[in-house]
Protein backbone atom coordinates (compact mmCIF):
# COMPACT_ATOMS: atom_id res chain seq x y z
CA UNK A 1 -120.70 54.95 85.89
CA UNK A 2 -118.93 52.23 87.63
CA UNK A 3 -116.30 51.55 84.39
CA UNK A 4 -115.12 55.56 85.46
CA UNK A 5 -114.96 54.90 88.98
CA UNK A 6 -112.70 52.08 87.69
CA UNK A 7 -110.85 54.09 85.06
CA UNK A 8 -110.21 57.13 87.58
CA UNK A 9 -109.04 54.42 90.26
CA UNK A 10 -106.23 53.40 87.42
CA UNK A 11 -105.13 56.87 87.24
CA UNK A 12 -103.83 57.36 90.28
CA UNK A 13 -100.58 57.28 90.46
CA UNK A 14 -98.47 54.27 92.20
CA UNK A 15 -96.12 55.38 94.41
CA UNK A 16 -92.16 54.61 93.88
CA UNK A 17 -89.25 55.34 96.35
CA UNK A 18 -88.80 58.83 95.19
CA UNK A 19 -92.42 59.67 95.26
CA UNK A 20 -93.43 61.98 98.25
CA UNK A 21 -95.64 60.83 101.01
CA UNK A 22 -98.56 62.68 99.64
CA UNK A 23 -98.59 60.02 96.33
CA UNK A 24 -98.65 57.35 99.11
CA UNK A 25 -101.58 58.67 100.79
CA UNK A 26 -103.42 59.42 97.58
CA UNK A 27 -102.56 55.15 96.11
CA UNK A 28 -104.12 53.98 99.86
CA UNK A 29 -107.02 56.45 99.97
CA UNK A 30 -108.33 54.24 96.48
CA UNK A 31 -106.84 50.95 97.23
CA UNK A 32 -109.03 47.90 98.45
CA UNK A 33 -107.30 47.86 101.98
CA UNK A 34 -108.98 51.48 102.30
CA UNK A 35 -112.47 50.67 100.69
CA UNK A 36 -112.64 47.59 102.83
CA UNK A 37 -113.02 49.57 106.27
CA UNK A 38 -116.16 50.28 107.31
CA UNK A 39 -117.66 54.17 106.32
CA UNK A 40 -116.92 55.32 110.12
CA UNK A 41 -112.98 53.77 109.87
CA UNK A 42 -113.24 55.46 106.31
CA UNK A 43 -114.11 59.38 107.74
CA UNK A 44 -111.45 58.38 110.67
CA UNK A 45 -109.07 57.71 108.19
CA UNK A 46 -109.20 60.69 106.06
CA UNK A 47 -109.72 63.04 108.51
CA UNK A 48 -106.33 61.67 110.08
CA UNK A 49 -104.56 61.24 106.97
CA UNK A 50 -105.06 65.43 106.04
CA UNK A 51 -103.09 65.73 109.07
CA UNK A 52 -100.67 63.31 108.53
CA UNK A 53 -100.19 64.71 104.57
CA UNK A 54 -99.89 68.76 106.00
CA UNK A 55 -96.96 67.80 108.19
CA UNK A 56 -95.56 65.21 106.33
CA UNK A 57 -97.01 64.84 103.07
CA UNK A 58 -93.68 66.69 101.18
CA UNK A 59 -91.36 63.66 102.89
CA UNK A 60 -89.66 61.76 100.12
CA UNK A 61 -90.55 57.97 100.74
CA UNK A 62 -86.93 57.16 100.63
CA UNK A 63 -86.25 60.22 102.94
CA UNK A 64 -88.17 58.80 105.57
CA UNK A 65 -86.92 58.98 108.79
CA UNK A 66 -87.31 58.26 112.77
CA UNK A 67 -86.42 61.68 113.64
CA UNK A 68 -88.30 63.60 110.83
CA UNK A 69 -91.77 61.62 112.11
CA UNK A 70 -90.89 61.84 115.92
CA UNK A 71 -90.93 65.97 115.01
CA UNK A 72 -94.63 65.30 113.55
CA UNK A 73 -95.15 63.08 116.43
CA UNK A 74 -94.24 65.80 119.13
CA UNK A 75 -96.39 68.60 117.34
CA UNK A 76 -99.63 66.10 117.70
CA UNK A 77 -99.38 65.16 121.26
CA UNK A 78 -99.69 68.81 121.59
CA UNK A 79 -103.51 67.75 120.51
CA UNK A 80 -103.36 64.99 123.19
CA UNK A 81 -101.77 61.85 123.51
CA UNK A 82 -104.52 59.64 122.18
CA UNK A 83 -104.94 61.39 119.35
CA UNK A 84 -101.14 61.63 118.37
CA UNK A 85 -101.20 57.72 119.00
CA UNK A 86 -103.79 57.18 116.18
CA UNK A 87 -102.03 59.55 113.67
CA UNK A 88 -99.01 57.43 113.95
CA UNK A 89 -100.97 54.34 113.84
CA UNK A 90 -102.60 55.26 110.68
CA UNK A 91 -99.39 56.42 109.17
CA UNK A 92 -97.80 53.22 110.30
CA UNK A 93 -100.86 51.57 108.37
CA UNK A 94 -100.23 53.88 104.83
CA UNK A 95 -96.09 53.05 104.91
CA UNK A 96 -96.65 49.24 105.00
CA UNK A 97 -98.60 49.55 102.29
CA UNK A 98 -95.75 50.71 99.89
CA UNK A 99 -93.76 47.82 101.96
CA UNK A 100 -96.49 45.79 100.54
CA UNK A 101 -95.94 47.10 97.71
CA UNK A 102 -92.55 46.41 97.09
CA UNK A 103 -91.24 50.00 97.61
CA UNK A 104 -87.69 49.42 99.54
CA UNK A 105 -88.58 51.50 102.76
CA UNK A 106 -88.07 51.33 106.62
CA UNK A 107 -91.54 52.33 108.07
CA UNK A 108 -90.12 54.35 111.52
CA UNK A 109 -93.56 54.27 113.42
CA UNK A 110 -92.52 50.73 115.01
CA UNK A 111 -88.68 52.45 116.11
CA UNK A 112 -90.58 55.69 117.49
CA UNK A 113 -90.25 56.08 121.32
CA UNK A 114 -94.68 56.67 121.94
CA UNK A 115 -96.48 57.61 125.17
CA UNK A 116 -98.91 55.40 125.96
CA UNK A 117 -102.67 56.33 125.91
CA UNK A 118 -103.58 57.40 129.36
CA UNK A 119 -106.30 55.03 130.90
CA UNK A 120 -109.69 57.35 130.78
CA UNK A 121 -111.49 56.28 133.68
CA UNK A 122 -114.32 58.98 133.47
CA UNK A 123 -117.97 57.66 133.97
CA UNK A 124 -121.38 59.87 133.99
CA UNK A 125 -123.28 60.37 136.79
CA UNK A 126 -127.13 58.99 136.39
CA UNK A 127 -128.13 62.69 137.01
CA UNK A 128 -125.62 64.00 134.37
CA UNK A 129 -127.21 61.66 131.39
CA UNK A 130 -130.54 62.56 132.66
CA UNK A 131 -129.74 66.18 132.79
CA UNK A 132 -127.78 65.78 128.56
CA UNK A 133 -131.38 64.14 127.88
CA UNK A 134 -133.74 66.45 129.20
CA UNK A 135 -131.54 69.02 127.13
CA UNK A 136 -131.18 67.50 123.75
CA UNK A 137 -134.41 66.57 123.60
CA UNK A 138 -135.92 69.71 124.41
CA UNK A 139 -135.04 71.05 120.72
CA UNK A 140 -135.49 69.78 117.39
CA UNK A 141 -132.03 69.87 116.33
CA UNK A 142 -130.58 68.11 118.98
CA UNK A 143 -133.53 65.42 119.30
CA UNK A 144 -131.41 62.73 117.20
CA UNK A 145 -128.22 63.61 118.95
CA UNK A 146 -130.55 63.05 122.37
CA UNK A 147 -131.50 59.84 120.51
CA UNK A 148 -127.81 58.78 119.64
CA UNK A 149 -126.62 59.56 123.20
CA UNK A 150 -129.68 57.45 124.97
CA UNK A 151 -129.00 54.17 122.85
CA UNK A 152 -125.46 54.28 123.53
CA UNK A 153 -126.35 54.50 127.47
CA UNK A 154 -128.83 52.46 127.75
CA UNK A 155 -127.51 49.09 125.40
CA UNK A 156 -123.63 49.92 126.24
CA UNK A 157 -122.55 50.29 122.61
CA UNK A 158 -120.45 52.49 120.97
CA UNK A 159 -121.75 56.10 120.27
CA UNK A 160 -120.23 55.61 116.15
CA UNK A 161 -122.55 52.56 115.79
CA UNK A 162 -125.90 54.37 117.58
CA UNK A 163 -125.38 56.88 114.95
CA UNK A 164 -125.31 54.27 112.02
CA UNK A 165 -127.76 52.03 113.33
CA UNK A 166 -130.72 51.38 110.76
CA UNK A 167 -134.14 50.91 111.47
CA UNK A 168 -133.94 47.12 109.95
CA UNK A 169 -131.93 46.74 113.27
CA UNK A 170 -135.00 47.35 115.52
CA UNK A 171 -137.90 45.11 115.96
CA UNK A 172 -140.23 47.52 117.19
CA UNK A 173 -143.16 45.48 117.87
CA UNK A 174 -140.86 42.92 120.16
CA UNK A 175 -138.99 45.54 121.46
CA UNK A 176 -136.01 44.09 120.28
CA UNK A 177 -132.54 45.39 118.62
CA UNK A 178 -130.26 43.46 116.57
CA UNK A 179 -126.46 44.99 116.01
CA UNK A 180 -123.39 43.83 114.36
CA UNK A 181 -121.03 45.63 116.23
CA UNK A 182 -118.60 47.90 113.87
CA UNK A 183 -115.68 47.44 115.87
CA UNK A 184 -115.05 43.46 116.16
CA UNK A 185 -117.89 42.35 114.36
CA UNK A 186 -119.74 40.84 117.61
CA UNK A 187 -123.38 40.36 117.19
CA UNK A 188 -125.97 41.73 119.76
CA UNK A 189 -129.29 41.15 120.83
CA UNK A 190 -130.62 43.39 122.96
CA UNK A 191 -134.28 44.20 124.65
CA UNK A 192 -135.53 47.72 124.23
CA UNK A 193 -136.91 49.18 127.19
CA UNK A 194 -140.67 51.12 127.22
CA UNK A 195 -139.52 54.32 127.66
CA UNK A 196 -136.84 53.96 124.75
CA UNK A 197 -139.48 52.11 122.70
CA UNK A 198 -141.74 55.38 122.81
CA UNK A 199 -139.26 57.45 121.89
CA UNK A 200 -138.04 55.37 118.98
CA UNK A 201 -141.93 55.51 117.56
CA UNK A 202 -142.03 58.94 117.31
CA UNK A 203 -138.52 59.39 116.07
CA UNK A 204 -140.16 56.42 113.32
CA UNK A 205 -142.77 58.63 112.65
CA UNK A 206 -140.21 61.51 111.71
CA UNK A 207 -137.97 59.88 110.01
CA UNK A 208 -138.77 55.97 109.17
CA UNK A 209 -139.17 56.70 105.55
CA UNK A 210 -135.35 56.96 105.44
CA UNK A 211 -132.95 54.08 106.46
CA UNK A 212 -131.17 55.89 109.81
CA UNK A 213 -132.81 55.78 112.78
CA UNK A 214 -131.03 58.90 114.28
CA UNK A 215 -130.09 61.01 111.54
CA UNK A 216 -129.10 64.98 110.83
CA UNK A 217 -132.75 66.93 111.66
CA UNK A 218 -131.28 68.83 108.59
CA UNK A 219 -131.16 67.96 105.70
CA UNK A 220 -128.02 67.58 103.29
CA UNK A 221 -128.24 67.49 99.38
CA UNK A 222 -132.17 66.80 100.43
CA UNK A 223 -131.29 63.75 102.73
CA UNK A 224 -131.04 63.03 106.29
CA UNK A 225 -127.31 61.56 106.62
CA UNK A 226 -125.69 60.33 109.33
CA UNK A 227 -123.40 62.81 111.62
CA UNK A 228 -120.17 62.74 110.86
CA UNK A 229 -117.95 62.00 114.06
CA UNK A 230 -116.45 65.31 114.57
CA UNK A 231 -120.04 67.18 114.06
CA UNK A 232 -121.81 64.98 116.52
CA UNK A 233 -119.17 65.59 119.12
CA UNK A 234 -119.47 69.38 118.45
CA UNK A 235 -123.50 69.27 118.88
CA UNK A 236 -122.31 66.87 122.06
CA UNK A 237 -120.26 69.79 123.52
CA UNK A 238 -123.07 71.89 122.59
CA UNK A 239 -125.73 70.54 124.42
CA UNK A 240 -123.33 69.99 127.56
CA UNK A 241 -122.89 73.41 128.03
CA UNK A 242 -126.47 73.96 127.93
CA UNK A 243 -127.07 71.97 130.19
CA UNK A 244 -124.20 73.29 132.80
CA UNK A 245 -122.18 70.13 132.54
CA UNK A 246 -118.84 69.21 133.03
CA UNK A 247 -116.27 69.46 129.87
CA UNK A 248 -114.38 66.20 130.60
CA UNK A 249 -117.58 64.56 129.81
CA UNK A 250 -117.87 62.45 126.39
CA UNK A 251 -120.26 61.19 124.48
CA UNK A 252 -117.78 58.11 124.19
CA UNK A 253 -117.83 57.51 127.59
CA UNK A 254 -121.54 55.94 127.80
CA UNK A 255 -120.72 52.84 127.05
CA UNK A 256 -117.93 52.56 129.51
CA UNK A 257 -120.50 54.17 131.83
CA UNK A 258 -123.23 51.86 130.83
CA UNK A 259 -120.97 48.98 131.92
CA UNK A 260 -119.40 49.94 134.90
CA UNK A 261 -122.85 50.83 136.44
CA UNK A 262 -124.07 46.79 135.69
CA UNK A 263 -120.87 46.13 137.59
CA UNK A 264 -121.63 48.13 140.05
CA UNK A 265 -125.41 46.42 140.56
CA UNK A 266 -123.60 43.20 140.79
CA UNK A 267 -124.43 41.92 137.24
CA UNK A 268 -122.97 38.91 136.40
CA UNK A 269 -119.89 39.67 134.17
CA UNK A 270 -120.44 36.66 131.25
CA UNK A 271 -124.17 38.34 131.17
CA UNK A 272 -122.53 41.98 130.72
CA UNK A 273 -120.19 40.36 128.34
CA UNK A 274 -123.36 39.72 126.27
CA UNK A 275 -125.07 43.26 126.32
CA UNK A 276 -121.04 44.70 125.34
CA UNK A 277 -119.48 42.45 123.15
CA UNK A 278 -116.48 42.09 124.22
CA UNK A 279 -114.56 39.00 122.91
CA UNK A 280 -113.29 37.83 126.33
CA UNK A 281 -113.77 38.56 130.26
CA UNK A 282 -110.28 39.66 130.09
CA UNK A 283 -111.31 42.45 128.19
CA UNK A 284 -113.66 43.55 130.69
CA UNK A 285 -111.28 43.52 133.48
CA UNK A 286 -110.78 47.62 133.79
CA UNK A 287 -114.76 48.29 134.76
CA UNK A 288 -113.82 45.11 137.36
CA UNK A 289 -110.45 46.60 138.70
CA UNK A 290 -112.29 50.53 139.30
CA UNK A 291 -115.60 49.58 140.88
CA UNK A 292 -115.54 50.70 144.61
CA UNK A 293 -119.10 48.83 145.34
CA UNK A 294 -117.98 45.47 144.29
CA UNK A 295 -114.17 46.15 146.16
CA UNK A 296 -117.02 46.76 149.05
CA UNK A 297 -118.79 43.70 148.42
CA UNK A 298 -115.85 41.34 148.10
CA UNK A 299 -114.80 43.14 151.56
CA UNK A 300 -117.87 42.43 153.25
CA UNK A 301 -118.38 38.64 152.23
CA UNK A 302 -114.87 38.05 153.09
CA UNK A 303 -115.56 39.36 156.79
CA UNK A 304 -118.38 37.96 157.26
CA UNK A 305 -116.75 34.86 156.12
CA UNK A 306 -114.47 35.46 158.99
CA UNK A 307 -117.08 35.94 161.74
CA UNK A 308 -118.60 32.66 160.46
CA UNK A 309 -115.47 30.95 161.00
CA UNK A 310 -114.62 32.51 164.35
């Protein structure tokens, strides 16, 4: 099995100056730079790239121009700013790859005049999350989702990793959870609270004879995979307007949530940088610059400071 995986790698074909942009995407989609990502940067990938090979795919590699991917460029933002941002990225990725290659190309991403991603800023409410739980865990098909949601709230980690974690990740008995983060590759180690704990038994009971610990309730090609990014955002949206909340609201935004509220309760920020991940303070320094109680706080001691003085 493996010598045809090998054999039909081989076949495809390797892209020259006067081969389209299609050929280009097809050589990275089964080179080693693109089987080294991680499964999640693997889906993100080839969703974007089907995109990327609709509007541009017919380019001639030699044809490539500023102008002809600033046209692509202006038809994404269209889809939001963010997202046009990571479609360029990713194409930026696939043209130094025939650059790598040896193929005598100008990539145009770098020359492209881009908007920058807006800052998103938007945090739950404690009676929003409660509100998404109560819902998704109400029915059977959105109990994992509910599950997915609650571990990304309650440890501050990303909502892609929730939905890969494994139950080898979770020490049950010691109410513990182990994570190599996805993103970085930081390594967590987090307590499990009793009410999570409870629910994560009974979620074991359902579905511990499989490796996920939040998977699909239905089954696909008789197993319980993972949800794919853009289906657990659609359940996501789902269950929001169920439960009569806000559009704006994200599952992604949990873990900024997450953090900002142990800013808010005065949490010291190398201890929060220990339940995120993040490689540096620095990197924590937008939950800092947005949080009203600890402008408040700082206020307060600084006045009272003051009086002392006076």
């Amino acid at each position: 099995m493996l010598g045809i995986l090998e054999d039909k790698k081989e076949m495809v074909k390797k892209p020259t100056e006067d081969s389209r942009l299609s050929t280009l995407i097809d050589y990275y989609l089964n080179s080693k730079s693109y089987r080294n990502l991680t499964s999640t940067s693997q889906k993100e990938y080839e969703l974007n790239l089907k995109v990327v090979r609709r509007d541009l795919g017919g380019v001639l590699l030699r044809n490539m121009s500023t102008t002809q991917v600033e046209a692509a460029y202006d038809e994404w933002i269209k889809k939001g700013i963010p997202r046009a941002n990571k479609l360029a990225a990713i194409l930026s990725i696939v043209l130094n790859k025939a650059i790598g290659l040896g193929i005598r190309i100008v990539n145009p991403v770098p020359h492209m005049d881009r908007v920058p991603n807006p800052p998103r800023k938007v945090t739950w409410e404690p009676e929003q999350v409660k509100a998404f739980l109560l819902t998704a865990y109400s029915e059977w098909t959105g109990y994992s989702i509910g599950l997915i949601v609650h571990m990304a709230y309650e440890w501050g980690q990303r909502v892609g990793d929730m939905g890969l974690l494994t139950w080898d990740a979770l020490d049950l008995e010691n109410s513990r959870m182990d994570l190599t983060q996805s993103k970085r590759g930081a390594d967590v180690h987090l307590p499990i609270s009793d009410g999570l704990r409870s629910i994560l038994i009974e979620q074991k009971e359902r579905f511990g004879f499989q490796k996920y610990v939040a998977p699909r309730t239905k089954k696909i090609n008789n197993v319980h995979s993972p949800y794919a990014k853009a289906n657990l955002h659609m359940y996501v949206n789902q269950i929001k307007e169920q439960a009569g909340l806000p559009k704006e609201l994200t599952a992604m935004d949990m873990r900024r949530t997450a953090i900002t509220e142990m800013v808010e309760a005065g949490v010291d920020i190398t201890q929060i940088k220990q339940v995120s991940g993040h490689a540096n303070i620095q990197s924590l320094t937008p939950y800092i610059k947005h949080t009203f109680t600890g402008a408040s706080e700082a206020l307060a001691q600084r006045s009272a400071f003051k009086q002392e003085k006076e």
